[in-house]
Structure formats: structure tokens, C-alpha cells
PDB file of N, CA and C in Angstrom:
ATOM      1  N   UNK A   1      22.636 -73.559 -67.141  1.00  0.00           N
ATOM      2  CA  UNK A   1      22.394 -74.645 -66.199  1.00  0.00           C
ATOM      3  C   UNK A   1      22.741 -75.977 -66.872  1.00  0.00           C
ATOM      4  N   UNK A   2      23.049 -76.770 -66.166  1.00  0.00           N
ATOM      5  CA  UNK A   2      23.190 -77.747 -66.892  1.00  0.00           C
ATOM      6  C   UNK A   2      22.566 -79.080 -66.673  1.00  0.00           C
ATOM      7  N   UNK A   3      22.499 -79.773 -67.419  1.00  0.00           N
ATOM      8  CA  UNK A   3      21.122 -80.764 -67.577  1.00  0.00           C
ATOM      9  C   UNK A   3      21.520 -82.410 -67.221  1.00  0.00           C
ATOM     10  N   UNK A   4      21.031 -82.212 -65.723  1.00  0.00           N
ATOM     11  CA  UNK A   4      21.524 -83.550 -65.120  1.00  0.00           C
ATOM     12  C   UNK A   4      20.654 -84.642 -65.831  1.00  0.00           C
ATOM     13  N   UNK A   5      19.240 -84.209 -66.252  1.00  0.00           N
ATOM     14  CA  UNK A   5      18.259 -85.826 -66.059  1.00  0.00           C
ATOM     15  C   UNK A   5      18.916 -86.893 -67.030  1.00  0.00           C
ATOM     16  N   UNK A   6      20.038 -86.759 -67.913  1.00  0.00           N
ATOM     17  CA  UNK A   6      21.038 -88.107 -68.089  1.00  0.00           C
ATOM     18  C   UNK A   6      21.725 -89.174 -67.261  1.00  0.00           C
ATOM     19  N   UNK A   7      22.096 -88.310 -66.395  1.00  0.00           N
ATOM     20  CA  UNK A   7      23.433 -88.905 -65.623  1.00  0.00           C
ATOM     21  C   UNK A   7      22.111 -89.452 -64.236  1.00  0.00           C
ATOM     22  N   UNK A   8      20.769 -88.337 -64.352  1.00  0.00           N
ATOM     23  CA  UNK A   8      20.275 -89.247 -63.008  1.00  0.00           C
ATOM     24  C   UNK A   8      19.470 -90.718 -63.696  1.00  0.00           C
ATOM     25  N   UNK A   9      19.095 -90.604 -64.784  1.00  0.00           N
ATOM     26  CA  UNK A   9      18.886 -92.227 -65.625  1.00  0.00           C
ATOM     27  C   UNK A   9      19.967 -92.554 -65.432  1.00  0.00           C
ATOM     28  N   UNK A  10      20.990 -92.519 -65.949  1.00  0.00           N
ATOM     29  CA  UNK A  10      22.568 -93.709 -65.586  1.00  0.00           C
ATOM     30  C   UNK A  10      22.856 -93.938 -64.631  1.00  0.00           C
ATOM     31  N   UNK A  11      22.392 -93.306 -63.698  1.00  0.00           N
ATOM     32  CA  UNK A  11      22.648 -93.670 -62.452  1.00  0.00           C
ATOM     33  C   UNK A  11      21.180 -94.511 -61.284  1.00  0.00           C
ATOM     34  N   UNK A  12      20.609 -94.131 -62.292  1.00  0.00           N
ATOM     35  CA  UNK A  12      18.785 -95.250 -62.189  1.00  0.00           C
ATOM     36  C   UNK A  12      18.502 -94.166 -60.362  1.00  0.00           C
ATOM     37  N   UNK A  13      18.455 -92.602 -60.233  1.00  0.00           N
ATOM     38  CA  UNK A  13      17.835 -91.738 -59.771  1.00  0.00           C
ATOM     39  C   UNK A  13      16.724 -91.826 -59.743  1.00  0.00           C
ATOM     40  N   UNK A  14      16.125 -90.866 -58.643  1.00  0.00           N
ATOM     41  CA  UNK A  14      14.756 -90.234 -58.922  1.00  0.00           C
ATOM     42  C   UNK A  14      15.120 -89.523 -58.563  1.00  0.00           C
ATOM     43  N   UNK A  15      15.630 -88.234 -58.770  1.00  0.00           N
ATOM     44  CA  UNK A  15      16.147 -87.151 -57.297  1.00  0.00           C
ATOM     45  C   UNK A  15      14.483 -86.074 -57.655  1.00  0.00           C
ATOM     46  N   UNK A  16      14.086 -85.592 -56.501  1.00  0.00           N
ATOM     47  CA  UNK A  16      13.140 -84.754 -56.216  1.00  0.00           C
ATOM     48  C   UNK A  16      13.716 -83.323 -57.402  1.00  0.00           C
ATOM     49  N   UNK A  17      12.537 -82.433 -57.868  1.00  0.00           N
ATOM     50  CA  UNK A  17      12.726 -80.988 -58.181  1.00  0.00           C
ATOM     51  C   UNK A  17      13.974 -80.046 -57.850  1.00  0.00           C
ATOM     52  N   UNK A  18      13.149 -80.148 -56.538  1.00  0.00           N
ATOM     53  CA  UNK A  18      14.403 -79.383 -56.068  1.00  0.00           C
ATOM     54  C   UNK A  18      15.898 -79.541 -56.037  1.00  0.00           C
ATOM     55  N   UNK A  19      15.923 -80.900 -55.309  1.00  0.00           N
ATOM     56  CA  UNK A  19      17.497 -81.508 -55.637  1.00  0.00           C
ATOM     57  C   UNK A  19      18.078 -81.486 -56.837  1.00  0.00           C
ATOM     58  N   UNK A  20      17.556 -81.677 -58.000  1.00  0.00           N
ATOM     59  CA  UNK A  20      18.084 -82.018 -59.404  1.00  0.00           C
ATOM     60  C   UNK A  20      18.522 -80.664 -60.243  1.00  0.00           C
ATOM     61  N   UNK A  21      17.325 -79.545 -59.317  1.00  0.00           N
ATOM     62  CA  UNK A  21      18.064 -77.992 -59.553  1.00  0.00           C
ATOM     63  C   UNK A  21      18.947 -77.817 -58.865  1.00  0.00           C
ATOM     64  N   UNK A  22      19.408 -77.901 -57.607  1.00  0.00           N
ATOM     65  CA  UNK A  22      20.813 -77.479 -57.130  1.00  0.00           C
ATOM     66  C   UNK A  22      21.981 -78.220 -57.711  1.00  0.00           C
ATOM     67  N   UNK A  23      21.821 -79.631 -57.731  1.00  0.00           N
ATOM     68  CA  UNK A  23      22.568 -80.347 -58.283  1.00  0.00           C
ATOM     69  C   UNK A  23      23.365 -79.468 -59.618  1.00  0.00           C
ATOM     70  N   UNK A  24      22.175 -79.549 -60.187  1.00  0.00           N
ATOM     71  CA  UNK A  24      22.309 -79.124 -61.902  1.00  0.00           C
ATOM     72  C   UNK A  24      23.172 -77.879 -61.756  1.00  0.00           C
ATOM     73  N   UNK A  25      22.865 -76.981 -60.982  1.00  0.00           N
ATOM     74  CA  UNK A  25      23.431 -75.442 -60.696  1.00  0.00           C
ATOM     75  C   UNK A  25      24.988 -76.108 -60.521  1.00  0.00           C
ATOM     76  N   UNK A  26      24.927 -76.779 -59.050  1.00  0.00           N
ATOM     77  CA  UNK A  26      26.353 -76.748 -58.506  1.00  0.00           C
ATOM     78  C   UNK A  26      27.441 -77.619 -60.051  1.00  0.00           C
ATOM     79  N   UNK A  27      26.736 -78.393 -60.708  1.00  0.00           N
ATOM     80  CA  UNK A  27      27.514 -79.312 -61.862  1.00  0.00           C
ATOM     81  C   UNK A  27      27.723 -78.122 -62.641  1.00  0.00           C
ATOM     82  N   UNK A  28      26.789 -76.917 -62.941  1.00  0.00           N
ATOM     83  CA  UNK A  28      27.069 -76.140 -64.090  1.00  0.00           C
ATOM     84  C   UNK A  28      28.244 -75.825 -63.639  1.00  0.00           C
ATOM     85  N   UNK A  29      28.401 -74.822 -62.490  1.00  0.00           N
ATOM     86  CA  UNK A  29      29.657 -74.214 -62.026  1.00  0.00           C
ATOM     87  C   UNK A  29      30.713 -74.894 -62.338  1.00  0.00           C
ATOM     88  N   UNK A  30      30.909 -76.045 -61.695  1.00  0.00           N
ATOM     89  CA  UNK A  30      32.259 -76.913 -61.683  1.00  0.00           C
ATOM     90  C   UNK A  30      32.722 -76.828 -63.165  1.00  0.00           C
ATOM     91  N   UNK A  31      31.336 -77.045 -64.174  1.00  0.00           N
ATOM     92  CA  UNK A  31      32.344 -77.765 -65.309  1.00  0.00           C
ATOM     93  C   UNK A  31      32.500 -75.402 -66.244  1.00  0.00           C
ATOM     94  N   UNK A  32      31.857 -74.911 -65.305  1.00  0.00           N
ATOM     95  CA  UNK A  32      32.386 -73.207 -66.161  1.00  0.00           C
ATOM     96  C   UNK A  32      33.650 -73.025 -65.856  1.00  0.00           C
ATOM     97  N   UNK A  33      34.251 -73.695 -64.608  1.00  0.00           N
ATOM     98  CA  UNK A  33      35.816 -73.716 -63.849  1.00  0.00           C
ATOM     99  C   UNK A  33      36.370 -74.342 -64.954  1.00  0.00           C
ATOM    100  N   UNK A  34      35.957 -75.657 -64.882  1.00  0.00           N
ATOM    101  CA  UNK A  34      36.828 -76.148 -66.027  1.00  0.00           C
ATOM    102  C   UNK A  34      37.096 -75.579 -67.376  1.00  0.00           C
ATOM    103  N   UNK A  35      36.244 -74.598 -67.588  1.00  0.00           N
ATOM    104  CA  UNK A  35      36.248 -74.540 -68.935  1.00  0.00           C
ATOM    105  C   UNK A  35      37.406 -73.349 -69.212  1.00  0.00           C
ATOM    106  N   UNK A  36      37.413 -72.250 -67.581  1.00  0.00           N
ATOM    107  CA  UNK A  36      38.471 -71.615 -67.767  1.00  0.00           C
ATOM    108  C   UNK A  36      39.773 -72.309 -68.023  1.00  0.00           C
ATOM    109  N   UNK A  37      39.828 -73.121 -67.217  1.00  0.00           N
ATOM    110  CA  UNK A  37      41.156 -74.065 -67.271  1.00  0.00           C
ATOM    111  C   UNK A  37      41.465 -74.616 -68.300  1.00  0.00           C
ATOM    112  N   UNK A  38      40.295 -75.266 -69.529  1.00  0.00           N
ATOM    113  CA  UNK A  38      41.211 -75.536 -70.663  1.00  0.00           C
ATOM    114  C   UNK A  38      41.229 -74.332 -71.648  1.00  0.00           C
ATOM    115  N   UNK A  39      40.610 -72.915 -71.205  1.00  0.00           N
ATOM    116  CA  UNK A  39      41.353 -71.857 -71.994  1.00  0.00           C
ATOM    117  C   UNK A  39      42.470 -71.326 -71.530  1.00  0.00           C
ATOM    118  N   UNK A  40      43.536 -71.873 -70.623  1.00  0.00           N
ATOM    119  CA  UNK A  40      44.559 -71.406 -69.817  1.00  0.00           C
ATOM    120  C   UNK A  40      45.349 -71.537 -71.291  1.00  0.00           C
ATOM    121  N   UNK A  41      46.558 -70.371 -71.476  1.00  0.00           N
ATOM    122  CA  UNK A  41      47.572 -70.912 -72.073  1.00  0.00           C
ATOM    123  C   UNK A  41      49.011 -71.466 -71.430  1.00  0.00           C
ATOM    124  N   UNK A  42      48.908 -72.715 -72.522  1.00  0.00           N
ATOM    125  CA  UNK A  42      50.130 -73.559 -72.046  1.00  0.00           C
ATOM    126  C   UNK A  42      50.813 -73.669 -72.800  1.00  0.00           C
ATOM    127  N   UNK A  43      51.240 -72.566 -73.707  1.00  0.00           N
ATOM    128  CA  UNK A  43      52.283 -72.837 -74.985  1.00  0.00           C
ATOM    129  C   UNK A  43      53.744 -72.313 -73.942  1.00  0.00           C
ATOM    130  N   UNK A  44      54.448 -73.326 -74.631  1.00  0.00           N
ATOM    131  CA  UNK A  44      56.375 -73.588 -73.866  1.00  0.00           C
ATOM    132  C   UNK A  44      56.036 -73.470 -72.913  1.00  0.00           C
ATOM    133  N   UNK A  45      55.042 -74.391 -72.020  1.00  0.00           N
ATOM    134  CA  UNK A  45      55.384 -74.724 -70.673  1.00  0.00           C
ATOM    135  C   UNK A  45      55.528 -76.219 -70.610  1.00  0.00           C
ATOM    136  N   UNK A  46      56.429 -76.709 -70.335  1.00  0.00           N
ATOM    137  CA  UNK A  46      57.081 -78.501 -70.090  1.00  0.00           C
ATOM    138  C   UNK A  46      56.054 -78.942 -68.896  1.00  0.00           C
ATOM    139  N   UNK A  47      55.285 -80.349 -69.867  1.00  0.00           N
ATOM    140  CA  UNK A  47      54.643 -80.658 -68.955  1.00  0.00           C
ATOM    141  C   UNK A  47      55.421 -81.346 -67.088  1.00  0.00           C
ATOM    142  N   UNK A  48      54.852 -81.221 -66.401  1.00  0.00           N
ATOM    143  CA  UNK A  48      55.122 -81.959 -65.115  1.00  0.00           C
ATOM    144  C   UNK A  48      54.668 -82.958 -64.615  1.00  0.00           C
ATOM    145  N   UNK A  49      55.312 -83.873 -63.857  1.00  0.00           N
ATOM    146  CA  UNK A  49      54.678 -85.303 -63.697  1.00  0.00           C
ATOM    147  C   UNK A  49      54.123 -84.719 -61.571  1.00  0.00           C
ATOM    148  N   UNK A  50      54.970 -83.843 -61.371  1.00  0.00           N
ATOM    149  CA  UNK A  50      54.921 -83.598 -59.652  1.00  0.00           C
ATOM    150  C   UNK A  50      55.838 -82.058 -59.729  1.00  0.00           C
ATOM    151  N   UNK A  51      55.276 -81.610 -59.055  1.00  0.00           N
ATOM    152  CA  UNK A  51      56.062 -79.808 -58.625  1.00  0.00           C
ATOM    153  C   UNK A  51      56.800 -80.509 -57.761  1.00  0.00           C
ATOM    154  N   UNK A  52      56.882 -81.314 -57.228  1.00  0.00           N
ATOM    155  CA  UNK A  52      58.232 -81.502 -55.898  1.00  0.00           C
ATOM    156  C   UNK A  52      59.466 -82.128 -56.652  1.00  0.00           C
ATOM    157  N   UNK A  53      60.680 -81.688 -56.096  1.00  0.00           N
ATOM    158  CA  UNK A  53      62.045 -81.988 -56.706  1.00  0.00           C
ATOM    159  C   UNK A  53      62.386 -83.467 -56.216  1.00  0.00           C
ATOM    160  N   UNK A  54      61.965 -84.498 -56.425  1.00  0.00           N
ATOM    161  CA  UNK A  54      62.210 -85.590 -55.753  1.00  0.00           C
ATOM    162  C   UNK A  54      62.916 -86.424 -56.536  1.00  0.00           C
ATOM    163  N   UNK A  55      63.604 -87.526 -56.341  1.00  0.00           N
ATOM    164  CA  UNK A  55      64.391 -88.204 -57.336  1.00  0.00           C
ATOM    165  C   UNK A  55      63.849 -89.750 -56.285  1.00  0.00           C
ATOM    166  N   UNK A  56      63.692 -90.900 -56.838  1.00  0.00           N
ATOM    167  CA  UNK A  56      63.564 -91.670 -56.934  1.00  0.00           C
ATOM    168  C   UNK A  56      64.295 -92.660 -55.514  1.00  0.00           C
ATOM    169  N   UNK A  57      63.377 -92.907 -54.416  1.00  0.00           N
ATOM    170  CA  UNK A  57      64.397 -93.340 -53.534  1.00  0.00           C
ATOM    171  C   UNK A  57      63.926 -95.177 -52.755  1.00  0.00           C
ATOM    172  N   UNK A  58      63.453 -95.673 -54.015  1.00  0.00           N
ATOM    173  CA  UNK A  58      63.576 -97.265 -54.427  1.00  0.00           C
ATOM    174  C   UNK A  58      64.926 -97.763 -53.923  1.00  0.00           C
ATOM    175  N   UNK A  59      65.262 -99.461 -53.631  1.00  0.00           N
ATOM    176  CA  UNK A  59      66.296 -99.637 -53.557  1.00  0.00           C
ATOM    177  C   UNK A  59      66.605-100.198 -54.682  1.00  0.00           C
ATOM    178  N   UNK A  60      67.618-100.509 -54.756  1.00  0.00           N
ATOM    179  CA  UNK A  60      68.105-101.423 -56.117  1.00  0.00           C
ATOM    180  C   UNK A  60      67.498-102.559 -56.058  1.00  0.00           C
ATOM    181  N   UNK A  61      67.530-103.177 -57.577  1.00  0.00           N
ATOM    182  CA  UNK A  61      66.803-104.188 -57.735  1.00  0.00           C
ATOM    183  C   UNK A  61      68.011-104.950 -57.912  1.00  0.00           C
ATOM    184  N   UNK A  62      67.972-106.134 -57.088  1.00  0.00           N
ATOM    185  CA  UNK A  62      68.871-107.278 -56.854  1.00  0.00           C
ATOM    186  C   UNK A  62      68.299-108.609 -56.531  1.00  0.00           C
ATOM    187  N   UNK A  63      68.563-109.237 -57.108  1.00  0.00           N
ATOM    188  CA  UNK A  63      68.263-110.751 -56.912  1.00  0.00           C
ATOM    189  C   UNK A  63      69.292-111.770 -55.666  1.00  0.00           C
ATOM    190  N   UNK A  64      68.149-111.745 -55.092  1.00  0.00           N
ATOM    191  CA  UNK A  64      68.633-112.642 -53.881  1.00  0.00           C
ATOM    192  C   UNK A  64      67.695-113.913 -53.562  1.00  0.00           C
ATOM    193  N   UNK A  65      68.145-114.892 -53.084  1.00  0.00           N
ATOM    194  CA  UNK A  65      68.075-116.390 -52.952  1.00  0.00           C
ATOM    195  C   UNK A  65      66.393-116.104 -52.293  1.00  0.00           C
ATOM    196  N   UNK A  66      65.514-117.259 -52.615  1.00  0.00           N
ATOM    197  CA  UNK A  66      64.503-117.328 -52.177  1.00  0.00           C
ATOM    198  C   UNK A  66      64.280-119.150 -51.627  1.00  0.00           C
ATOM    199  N   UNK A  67      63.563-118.631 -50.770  1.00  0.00           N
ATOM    200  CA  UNK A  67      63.053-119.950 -50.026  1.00  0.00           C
ATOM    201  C   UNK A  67      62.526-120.997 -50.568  1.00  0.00           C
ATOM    202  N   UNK A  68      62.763-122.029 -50.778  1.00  0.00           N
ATOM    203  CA  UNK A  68      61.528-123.333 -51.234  1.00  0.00           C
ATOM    204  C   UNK A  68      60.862-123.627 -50.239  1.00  0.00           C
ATOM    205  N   UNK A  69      59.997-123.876 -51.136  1.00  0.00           N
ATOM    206  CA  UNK A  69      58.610-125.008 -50.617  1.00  0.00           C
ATOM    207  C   UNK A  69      58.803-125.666 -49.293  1.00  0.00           C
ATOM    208  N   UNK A  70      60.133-126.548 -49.140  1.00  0.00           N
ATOM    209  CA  UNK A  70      59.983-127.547 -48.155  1.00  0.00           C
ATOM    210  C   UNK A  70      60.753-126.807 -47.276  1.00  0.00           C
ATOM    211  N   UNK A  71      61.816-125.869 -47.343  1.00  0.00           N
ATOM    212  CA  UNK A  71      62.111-124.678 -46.216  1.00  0.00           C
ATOM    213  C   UNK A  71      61.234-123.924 -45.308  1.00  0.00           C
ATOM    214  N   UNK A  72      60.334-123.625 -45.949  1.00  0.00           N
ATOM    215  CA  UNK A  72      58.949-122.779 -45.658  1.00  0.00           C
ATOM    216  C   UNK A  72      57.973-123.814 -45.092  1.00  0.00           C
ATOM    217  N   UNK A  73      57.605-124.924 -45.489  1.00  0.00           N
ATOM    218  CA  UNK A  73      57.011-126.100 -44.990  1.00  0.00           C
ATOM    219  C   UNK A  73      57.411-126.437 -43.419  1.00  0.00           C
ATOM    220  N   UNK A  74      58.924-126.596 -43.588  1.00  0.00           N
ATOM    221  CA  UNK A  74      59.692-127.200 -42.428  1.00  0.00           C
ATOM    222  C   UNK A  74      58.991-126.328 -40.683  1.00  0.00           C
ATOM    223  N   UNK A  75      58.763-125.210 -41.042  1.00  0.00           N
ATOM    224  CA  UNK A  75      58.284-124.849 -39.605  1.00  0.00           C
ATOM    225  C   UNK A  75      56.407-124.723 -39.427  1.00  0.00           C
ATOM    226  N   UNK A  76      55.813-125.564 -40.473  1.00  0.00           N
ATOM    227  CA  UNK A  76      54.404-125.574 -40.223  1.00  0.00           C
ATOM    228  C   UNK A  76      54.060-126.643 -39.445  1.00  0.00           C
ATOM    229  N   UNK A  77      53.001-125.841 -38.697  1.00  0.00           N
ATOM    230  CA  UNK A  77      52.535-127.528 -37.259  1.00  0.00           C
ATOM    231  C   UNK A  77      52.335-128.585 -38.297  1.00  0.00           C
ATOM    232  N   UNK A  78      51.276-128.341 -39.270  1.00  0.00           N
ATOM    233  CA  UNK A  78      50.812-129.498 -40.050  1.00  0.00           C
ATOM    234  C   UNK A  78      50.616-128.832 -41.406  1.00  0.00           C
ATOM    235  N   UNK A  79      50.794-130.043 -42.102  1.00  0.00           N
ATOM    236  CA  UNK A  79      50.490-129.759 -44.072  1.00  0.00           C
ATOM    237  C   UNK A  79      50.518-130.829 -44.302  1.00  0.00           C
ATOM    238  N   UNK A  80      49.263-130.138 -45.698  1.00  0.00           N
ATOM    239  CA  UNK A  80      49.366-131.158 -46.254  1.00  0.00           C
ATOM    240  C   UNK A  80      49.477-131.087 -48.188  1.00  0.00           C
ATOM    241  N   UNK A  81      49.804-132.084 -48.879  1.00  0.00           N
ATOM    242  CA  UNK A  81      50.166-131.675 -49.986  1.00  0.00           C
ATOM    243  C   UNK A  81      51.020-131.073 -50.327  1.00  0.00           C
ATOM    244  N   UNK A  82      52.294-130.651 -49.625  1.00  0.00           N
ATOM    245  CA  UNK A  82      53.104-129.384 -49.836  1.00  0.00           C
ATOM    246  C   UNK A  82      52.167-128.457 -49.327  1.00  0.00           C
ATOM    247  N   UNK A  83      50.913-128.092 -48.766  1.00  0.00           N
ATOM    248  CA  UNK A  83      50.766-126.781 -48.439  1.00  0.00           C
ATOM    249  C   UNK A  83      50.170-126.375 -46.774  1.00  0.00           C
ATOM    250  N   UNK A  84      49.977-125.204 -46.476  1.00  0.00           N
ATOM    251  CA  UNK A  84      49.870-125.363 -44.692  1.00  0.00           C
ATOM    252  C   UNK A  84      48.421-125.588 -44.654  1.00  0.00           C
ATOM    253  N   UNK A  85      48.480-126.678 -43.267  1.00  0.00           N
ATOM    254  CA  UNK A  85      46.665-127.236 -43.114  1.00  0.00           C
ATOM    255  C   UNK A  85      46.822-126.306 -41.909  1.00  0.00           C
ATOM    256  N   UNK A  86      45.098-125.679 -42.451  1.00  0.00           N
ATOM    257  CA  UNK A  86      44.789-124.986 -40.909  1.00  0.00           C
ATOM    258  C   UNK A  86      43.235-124.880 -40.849  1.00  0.00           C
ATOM    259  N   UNK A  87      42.606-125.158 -39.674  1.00  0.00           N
ATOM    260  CA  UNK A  87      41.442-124.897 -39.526  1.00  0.00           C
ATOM    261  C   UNK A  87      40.923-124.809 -40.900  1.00  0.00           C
ATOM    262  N   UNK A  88      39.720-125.377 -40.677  1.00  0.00           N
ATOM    263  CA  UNK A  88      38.350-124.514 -41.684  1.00  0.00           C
ATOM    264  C   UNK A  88      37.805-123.453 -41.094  1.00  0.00           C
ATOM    265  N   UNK A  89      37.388-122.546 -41.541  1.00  0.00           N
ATOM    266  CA  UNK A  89      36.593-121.503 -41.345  1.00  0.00           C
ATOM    267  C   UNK A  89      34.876-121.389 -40.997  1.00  0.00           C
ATOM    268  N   UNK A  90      34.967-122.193 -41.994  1.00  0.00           N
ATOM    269  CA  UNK A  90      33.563-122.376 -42.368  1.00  0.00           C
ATOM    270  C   UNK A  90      33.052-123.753 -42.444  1.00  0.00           C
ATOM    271  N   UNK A  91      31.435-123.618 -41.678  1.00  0.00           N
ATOM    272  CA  UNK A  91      30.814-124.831 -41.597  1.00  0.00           C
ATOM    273  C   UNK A  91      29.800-125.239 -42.471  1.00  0.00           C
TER     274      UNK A  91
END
């Protein structure tokens, strides 16, 4: 079994009797799975980043012209400072 009352202090718990035994049960299991899994052997097997055959379908990275300030300005109702005035939100 394995012994939750750590993780329920780190986590500032009270869990009831009962709960803290199922808990504890269902945590043992998970981590006995795991434990098969790091006795799996993996000698000459190449690790994998994804099982799917996919190649990379980004576009190119190209540099193209960007807008200024007063371009971007030019179609605001109002600004101010160089930047867009709008409503306050908050009172």
C-alpha cells in the first residue's frame, strides 16, 4: 500500500479513513504499473519524439515589411500619445 499521509500534508488535506485508504490503494497500483514499465527492455530501440510519420508543415520564415506606429494609428477614432484611447473600464 502506499503511504499517502505526505502528499495529504503537502497538499494541507484532511481526507477521512476511509478515503485516504482507497486513495492509498488506487496510488499503490498506478505507481506497480509504472514500475513494470521502467523494467521494460529498451536496449537498440531509437528513442521517438511521435509514432506518426509527419514532417514539419510550418511556412517559411520570411521577413516581410511591418506596419508603424503612425500607419496603425492612422485608422483609430482617437489616441493619444501614439497609442489608441478607448473607454475606461473601470470606475
Amino acid at each position: 500500500m502506499f503511504d499517502i499521509k505526505r502528499y495529504e500534508a503537502i497538499a494541507m488535506l484532511d481526507l477521512p479513513d476511509d478515503e485516504r485508504e482507497s486513495l492509498s490503494e488506487r496510488a499503490g497500483a498506478l505507481l506497480e504499473r509504472f514500475d513494470i514499465l521502467e523494467n521494460a527492455d529498451t536496449e537498440n530501440v531509437e528513442p521517438l519524439v511521435s509514432v506518426l510519420d509527419l514532417h514539419t508543415v510550418l511556412r517559411e520564415d520570411i521577413s516581410e515589411k511591418h506596419l508603424v506606429r503612425d500607419e496603425i494609428l492612422a485608422n483609430a477614432p482617437e489616441q493619444y500619445d501614439g497609442y489608441f484611447l478607448v473607454p475606461g473600464t473601470l470606475e
